[in-house]
N, C-alpha and C. Protein backbone atom coordinates (compact mmCIF):
# COMPACT_ATOMS: atom_id res chain seq x y z
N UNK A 1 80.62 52.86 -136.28
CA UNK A 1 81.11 51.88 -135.33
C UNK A 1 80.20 50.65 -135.39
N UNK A 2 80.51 49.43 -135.60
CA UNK A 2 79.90 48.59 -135.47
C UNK A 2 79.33 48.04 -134.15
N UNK A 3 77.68 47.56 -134.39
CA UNK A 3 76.85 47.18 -133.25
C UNK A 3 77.70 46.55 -131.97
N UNK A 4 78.89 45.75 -132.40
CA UNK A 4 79.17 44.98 -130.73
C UNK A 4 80.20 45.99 -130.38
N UNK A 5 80.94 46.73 -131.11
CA UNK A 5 81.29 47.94 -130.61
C UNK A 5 80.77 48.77 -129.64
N UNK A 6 79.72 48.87 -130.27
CA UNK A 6 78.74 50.13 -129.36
C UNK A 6 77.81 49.31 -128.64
N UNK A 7 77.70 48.79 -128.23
CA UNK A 7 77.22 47.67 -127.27
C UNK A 7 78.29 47.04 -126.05
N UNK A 8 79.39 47.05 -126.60
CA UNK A 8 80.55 46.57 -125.79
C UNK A 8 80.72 48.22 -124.46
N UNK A 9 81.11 48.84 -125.62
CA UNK A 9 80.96 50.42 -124.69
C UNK A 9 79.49 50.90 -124.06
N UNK A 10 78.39 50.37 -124.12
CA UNK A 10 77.63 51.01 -123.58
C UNK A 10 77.15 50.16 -122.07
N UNK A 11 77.54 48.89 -122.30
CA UNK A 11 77.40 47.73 -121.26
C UNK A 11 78.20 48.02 -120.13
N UNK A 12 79.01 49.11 -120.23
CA UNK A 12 80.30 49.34 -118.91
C UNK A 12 79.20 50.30 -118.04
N UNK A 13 78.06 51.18 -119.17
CA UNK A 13 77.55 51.75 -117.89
C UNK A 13 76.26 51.34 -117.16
N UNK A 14 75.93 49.65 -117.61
CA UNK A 14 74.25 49.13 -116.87
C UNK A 14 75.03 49.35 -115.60
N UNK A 15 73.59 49.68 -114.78
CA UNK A 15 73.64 49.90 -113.39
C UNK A 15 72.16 48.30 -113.41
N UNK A 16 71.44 48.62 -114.02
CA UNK A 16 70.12 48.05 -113.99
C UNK A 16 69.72 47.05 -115.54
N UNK A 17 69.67 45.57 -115.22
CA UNK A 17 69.11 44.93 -116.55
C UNK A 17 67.67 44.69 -116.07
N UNK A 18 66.84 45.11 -117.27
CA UNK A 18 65.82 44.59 -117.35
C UNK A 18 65.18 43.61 -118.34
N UNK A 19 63.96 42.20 -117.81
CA UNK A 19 63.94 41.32 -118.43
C UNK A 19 62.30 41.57 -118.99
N UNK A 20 62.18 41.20 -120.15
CA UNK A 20 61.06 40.25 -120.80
C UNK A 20 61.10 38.88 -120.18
N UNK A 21 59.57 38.70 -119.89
CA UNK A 21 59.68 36.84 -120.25
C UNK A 21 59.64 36.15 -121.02
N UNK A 22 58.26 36.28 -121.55
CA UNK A 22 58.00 35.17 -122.63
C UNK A 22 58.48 35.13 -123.92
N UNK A 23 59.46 34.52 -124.14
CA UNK A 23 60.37 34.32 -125.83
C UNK A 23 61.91 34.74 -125.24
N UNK A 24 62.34 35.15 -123.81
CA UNK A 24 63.70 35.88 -123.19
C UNK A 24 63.71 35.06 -122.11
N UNK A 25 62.90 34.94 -121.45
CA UNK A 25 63.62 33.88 -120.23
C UNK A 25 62.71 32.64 -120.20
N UNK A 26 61.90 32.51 -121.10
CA UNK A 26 61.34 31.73 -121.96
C UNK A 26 61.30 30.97 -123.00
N UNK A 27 61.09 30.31 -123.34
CA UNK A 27 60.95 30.26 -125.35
C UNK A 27 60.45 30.62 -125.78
N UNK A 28 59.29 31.03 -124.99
CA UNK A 28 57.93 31.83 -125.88
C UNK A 28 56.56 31.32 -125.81
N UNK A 29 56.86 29.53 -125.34
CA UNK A 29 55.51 28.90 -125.78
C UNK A 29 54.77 29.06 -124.74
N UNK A 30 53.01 28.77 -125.03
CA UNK A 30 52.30 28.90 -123.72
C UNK A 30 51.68 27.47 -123.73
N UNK A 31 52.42 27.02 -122.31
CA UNK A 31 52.11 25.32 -122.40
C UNK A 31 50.68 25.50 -120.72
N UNK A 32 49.97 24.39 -121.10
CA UNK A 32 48.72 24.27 -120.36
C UNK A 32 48.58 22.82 -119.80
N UNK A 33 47.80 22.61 -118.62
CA UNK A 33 48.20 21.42 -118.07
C UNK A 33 46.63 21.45 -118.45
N UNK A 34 46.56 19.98 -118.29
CA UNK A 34 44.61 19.26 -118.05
C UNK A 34 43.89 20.08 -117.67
N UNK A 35 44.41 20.59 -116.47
CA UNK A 35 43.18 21.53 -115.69
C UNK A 35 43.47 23.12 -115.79
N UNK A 36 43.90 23.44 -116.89
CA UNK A 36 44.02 24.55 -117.66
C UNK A 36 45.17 25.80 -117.05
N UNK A 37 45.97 25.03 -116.12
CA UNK A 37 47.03 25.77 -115.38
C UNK A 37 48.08 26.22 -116.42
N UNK A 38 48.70 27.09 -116.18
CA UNK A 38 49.84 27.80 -116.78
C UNK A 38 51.01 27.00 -116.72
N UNK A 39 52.00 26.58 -117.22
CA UNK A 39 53.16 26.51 -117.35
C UNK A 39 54.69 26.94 -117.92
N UNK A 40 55.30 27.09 -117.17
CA UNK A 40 56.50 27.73 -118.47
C UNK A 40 57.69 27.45 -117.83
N UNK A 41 58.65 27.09 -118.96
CA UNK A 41 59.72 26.60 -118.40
C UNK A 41 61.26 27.45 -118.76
N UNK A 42 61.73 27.68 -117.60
CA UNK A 42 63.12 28.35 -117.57
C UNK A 42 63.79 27.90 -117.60
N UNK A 43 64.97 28.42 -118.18
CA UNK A 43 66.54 27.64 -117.85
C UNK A 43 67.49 27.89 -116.72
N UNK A 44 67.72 26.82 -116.32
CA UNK A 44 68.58 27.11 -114.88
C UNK A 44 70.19 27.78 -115.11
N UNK A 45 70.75 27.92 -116.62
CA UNK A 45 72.15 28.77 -116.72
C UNK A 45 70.95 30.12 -116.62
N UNK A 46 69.80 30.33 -117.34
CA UNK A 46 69.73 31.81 -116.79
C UNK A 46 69.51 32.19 -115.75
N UNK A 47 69.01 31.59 -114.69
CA UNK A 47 69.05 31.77 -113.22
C UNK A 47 70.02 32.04 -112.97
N UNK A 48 70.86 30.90 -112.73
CA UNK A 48 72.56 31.19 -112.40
C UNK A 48 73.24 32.79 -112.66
N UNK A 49 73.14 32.95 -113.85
CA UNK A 49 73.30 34.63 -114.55
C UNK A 49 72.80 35.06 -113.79
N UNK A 50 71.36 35.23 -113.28
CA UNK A 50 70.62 36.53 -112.43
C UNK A 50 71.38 36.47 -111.27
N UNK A 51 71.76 35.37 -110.26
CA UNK A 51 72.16 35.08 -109.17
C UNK A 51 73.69 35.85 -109.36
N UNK A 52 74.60 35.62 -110.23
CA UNK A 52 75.47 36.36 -110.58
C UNK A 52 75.92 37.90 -110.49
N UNK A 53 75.01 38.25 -111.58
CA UNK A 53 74.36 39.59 -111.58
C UNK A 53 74.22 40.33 -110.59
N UNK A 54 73.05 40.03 -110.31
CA UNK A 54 72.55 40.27 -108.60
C UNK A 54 74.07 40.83 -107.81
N UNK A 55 74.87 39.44 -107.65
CA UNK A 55 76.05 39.69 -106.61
C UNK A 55 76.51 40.55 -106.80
N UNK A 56 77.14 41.15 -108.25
CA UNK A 56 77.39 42.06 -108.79
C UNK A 56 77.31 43.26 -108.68
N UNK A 57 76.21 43.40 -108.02
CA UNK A 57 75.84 44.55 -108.31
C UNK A 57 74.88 45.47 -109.05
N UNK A 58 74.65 44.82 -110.20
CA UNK A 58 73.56 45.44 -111.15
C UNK A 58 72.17 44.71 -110.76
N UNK A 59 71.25 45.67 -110.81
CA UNK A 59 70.42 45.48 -110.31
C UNK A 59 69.27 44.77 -111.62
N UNK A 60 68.60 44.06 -111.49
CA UNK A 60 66.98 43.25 -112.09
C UNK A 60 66.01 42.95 -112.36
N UNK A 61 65.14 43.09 -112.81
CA UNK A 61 63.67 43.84 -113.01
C UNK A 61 63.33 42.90 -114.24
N UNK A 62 61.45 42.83 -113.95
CA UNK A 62 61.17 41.80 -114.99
C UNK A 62 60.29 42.82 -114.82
N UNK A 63 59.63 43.32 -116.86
CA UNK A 63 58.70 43.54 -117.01
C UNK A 63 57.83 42.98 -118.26
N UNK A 64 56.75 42.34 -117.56
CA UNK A 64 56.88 41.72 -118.74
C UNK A 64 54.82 42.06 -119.11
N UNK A 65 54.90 41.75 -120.30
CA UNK A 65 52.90 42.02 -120.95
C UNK A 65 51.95 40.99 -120.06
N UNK A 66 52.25 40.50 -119.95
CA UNK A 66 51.03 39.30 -119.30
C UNK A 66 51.42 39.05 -117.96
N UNK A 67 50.33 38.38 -117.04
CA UNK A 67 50.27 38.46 -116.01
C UNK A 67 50.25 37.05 -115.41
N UNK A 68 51.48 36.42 -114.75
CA UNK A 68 51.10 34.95 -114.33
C UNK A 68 51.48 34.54 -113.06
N UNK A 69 51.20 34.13 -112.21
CA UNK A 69 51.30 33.79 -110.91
C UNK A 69 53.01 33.25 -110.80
N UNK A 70 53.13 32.34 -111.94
CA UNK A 70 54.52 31.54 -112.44
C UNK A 70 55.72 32.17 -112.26
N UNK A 71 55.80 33.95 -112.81
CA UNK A 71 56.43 34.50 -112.91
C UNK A 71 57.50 35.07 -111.37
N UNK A 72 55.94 35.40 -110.74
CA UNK A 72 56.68 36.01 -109.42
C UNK A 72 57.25 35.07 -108.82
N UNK A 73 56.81 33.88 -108.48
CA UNK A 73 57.46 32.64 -107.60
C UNK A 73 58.94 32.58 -108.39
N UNK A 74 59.33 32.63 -109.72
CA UNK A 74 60.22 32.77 -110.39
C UNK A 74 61.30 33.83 -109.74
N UNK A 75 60.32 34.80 -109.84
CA UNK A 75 61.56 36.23 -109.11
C UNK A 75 61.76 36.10 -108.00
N UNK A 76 60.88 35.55 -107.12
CA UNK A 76 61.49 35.12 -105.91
C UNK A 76 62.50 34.12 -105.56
N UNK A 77 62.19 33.38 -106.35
CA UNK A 77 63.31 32.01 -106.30
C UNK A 77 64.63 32.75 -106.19
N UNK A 78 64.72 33.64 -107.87
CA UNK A 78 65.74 34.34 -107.65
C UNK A 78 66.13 35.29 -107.36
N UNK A 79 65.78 36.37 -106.14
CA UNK A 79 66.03 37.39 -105.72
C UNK A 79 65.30 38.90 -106.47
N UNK A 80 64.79 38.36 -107.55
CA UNK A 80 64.21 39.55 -108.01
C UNK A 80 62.94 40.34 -107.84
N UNK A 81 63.25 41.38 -106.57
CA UNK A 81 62.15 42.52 -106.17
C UNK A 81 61.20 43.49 -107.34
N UNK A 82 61.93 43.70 -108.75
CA UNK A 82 61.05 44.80 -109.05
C UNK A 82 60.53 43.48 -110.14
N UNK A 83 59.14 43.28 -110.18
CA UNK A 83 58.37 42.54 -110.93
C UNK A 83 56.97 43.56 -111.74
N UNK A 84 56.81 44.15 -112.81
CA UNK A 84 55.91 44.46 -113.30
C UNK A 84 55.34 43.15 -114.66
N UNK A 85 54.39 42.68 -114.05
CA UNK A 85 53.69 42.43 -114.87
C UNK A 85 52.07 43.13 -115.41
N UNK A 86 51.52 42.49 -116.55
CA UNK A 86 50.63 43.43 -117.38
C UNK A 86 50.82 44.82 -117.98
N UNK A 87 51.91 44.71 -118.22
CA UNK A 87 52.49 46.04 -118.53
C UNK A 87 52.24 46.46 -119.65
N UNK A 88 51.37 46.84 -120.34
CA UNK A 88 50.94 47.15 -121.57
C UNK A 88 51.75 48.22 -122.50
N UNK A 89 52.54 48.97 -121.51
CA UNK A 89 53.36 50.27 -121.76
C UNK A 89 54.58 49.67 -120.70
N UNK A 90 55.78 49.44 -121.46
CA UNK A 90 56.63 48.92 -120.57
C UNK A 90 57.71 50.08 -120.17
N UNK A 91 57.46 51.45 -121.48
CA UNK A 91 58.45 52.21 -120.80
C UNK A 91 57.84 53.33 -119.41
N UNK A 92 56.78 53.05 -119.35
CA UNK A 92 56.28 53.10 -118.10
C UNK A 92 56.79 52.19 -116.54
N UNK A 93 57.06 50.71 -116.84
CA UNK A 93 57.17 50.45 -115.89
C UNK A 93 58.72 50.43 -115.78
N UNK A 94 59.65 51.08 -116.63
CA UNK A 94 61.05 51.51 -116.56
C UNK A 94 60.50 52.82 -115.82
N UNK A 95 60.04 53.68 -115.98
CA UNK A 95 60.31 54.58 -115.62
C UNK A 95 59.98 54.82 -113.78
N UNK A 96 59.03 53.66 -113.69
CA UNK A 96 58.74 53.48 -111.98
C UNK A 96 60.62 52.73 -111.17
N UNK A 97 60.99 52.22 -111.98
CA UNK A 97 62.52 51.83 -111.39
C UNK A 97 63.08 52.72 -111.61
N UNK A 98 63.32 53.33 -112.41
CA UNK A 98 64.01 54.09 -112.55
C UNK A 98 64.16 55.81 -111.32
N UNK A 99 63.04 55.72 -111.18
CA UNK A 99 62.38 56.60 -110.04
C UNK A 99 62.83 56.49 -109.18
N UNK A 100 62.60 54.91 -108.82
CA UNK A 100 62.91 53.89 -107.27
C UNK A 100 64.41 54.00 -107.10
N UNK A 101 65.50 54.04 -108.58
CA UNK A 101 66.69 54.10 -108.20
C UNK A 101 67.60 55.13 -108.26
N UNK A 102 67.21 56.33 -109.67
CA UNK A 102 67.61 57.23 -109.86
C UNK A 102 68.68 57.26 -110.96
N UNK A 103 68.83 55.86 -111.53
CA UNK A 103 69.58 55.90 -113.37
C UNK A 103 69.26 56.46 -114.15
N UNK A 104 70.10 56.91 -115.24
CA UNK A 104 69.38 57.42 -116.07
C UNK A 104 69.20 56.16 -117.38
N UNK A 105 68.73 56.98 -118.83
CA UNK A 105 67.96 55.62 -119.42
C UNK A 105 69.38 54.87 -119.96
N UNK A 106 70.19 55.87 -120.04
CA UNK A 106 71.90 54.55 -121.00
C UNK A 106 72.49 54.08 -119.72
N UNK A 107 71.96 53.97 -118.19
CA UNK A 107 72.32 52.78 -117.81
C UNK A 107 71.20 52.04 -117.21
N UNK A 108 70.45 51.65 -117.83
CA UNK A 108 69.23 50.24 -118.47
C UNK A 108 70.05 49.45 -119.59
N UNK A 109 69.87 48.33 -119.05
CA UNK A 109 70.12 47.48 -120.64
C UNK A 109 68.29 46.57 -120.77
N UNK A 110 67.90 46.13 -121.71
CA UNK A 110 66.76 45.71 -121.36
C UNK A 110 67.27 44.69 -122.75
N UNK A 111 66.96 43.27 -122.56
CA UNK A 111 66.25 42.21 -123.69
C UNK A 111 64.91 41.58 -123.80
N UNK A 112 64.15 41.91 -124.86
CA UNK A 112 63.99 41.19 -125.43
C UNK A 112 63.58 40.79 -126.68
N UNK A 113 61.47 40.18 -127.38
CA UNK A 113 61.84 39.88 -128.26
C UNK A 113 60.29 40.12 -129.38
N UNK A 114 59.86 41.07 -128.92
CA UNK A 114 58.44 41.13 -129.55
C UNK A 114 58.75 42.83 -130.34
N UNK A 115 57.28 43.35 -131.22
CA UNK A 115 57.41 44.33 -131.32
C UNK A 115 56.85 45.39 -130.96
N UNK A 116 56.26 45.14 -129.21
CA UNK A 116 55.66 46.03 -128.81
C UNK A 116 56.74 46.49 -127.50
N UNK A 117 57.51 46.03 -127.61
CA UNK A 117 59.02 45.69 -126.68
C UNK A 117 59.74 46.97 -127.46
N UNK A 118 60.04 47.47 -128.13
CA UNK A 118 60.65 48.41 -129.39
C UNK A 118 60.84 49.36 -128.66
N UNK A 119 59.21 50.20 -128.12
CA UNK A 119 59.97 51.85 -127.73
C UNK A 119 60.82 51.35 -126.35
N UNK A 120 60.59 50.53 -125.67
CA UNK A 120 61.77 50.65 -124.57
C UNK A 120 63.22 50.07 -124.93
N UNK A 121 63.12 49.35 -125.80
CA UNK A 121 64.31 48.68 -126.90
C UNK A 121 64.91 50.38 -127.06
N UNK A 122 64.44 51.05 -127.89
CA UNK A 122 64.43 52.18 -128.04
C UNK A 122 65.59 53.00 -127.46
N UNK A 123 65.06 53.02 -126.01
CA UNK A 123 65.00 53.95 -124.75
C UNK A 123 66.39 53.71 -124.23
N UNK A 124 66.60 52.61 -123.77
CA UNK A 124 67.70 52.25 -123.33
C UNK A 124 69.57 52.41 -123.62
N UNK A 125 70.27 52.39 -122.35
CA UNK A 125 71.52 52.05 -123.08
C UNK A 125 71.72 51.05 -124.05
N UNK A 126 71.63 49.95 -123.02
CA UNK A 126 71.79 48.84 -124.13
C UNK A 126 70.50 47.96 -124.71
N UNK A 127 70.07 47.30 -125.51
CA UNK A 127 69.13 46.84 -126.28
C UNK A 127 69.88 45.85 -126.62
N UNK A 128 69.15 44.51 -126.23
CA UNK A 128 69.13 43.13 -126.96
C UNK A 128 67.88 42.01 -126.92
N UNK A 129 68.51 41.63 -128.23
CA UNK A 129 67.26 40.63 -128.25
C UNK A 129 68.12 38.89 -128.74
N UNK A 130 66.89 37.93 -127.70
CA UNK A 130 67.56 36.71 -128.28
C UNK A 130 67.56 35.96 -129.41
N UNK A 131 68.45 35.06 -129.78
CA UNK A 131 68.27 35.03 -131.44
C UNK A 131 66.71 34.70 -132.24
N UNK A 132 65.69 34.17 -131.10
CA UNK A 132 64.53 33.91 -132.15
C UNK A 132 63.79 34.98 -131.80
N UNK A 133 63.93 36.52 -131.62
CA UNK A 133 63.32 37.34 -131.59
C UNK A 133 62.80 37.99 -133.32
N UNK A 134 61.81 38.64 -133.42
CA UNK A 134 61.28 39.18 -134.71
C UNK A 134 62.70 39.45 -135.13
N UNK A 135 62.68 39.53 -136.44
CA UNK A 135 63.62 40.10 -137.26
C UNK A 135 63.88 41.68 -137.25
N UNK A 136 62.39 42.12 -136.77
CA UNK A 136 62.25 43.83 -136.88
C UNK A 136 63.19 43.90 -135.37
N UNK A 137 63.23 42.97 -134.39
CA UNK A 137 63.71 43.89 -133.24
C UNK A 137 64.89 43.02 -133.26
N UNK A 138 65.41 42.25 -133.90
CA UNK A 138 67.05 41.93 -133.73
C UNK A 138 67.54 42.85 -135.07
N UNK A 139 67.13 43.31 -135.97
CA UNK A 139 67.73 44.66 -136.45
C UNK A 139 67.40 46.15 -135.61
N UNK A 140 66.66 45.90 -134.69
CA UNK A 140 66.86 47.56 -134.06
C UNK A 140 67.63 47.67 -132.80
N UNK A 141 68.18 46.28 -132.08
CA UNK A 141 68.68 46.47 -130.97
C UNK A 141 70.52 45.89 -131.20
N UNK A 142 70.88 46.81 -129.96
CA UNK A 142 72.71 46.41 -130.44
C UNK A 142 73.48 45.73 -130.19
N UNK A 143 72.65 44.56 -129.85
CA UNK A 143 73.23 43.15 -129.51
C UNK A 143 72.32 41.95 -129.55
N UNK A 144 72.46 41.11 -130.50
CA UNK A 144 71.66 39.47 -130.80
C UNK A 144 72.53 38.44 -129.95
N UNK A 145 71.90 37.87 -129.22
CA UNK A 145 72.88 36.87 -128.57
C UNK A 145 72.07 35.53 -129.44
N UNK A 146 73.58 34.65 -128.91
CA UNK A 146 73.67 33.53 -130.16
C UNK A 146 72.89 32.58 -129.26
N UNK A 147 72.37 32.24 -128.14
CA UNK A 147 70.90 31.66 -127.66
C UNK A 147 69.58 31.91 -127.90
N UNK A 148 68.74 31.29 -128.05
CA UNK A 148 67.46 31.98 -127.98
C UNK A 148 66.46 32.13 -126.38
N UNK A 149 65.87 32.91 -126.47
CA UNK A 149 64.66 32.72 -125.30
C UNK A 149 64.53 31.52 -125.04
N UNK A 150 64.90 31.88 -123.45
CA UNK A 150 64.39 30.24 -122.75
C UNK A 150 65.51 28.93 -122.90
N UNK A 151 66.70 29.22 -123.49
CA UNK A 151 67.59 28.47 -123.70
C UNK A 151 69.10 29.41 -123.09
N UNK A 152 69.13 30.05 -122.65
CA UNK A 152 70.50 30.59 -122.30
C UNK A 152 70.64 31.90 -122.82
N UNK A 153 69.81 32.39 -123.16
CA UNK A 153 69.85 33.72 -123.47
C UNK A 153 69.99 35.13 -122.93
N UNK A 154 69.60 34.93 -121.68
CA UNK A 154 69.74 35.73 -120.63
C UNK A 154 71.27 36.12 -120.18
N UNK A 155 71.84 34.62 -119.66
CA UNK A 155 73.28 34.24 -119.09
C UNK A 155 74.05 34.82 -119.95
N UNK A 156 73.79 34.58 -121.26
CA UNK A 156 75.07 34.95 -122.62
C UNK A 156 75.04 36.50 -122.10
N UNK A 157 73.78 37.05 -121.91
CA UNK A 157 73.93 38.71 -121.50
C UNK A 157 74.51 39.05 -120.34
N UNK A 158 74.20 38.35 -119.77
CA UNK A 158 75.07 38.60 -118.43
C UNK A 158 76.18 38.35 -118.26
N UNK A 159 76.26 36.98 -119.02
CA UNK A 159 78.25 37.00 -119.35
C UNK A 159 78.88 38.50 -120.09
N UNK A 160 78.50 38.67 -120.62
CA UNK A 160 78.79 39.84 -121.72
C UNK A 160 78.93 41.27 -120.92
N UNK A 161 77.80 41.41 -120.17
CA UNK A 161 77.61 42.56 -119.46
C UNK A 161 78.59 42.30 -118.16
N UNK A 162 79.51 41.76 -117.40
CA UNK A 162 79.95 41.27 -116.42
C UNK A 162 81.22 41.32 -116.99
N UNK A 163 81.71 40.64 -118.03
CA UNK A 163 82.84 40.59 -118.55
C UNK A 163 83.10 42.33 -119.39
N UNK A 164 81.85 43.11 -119.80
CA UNK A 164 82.95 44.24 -120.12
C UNK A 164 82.95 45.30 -118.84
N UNK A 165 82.00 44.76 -118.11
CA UNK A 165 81.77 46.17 -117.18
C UNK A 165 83.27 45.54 -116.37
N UNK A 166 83.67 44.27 -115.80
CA UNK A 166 84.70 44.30 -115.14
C UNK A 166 85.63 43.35 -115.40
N UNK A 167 85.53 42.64 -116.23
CA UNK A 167 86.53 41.63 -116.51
C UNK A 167 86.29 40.15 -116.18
N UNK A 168 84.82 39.71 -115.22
CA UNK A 168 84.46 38.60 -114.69
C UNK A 168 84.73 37.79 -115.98
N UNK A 169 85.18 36.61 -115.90
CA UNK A 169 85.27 35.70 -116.46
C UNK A 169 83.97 34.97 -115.91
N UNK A 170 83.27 33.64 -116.87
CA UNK A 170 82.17 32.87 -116.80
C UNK A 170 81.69 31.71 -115.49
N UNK A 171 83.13 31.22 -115.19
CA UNK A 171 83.08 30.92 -114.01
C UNK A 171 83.04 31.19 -112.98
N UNK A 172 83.65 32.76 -112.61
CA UNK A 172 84.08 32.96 -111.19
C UNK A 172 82.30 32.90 -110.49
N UNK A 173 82.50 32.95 -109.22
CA UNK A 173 81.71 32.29 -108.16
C UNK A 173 81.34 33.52 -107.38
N UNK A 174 79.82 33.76 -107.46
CA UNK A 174 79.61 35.56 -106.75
C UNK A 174 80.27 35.15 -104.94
N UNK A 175 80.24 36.16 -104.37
CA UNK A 175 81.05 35.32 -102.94
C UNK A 175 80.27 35.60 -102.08
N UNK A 176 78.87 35.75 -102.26
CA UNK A 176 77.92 36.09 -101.56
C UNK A 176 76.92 34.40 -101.73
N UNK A 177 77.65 33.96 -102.30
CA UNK A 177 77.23 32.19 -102.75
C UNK A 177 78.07 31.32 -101.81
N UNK A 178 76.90 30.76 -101.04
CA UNK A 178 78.24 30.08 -100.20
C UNK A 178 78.15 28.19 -100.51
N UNK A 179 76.98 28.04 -100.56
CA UNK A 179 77.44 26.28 -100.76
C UNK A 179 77.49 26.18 -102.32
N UNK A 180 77.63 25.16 -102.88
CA UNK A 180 77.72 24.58 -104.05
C UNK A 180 76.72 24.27 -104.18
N UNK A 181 75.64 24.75 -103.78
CA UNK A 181 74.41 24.51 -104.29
C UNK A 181 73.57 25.83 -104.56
N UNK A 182 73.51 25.94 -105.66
CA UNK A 182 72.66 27.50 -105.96
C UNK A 182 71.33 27.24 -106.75
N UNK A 183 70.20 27.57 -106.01
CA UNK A 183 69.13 27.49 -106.46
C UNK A 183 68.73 28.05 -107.56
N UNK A 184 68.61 27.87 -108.85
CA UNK A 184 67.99 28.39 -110.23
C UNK A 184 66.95 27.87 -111.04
């Protein structure tokens, strides 16, 4: 069966996506101000996606290797409670959500784009990585989306995952959104 095959069928059962940052809701780069502060910049269609998501139903989780102040204000912006950072062993910090919720591992979808990312790539139902991920982990996972980290890469998954689990089309509007203004 071919990869979007079995990716198409395994996306009906995320209960739970989990994110990488840096190079997935990222680009990857590590930008520094004068006074040696952190910076990193997101895209607001992938917000939108989480905010989506979220309404949805499926639940969100960032775990990501490094540790930055940037990140959490990030998950807060957008609703996202389970935050592991420094995660040196990430199928460890799946397995603390997983605890917290009681899924099993084929309904996790997790993206992203390094190769220490692999055994939970691994682990999961679904596995993706964005298009400028290593070559080793966009051949081991069962879905490449045609964005890269930090450019829309996220959203394309969430379109994807939304549209097979129920049919959402790209526009519809979570209804738990009430002004025309959605923070991302």
């Amino acid at each position: 069966m071919p990869k979007r095959s079995v990716a198409a069928r395994n996306a009906r059962k995320i209960k739970y996506l989990i994110l990488d940052v840096d190079g997935v809701m990222t680009d990857g780069g590590l930008y520094y101000s004068v006074d040696g502060h952190e910076l990193k910049r997101f895209h607001a269609h992938d917000g939108y996606g989480i905010v989506r998501i979220l309404a949805a139903g499926i639940g969100v989780g960032i775990i990501s290797g490094r540790q930055t102040p940037i990140v959490d204000a990030r998950a807060k912006a957008l609703g996202i409670v389970d935050v592991y950072q420094g995660a040196d062993d990430k199928v460890s910090a799946m397995r603390c959500i997983q605890k917290k919720y009681g899924y099993a591992d084929d309904e996790f979808a997790f993206i992203a784009d390094d190769l220490f990312d692999l055994p939970l790539l691994n682990l999961v139902g679904l596995s993706v990585a964005p298009r400028n991920a290593l070559p080793e982990v966009r051949r081991a996972v069962h879905l490449v989306t045609k964005a890269s980290g930090g450019d829309g890469a996220v959203r394309e998954l969430v379109d994807f995952l939304l549209t097979q689990r129920n049919g959402v089309k790209r526009n519809v509007r979570p209804s738990n959104v009430r002004s025309k203004r959605t923070r991302t």
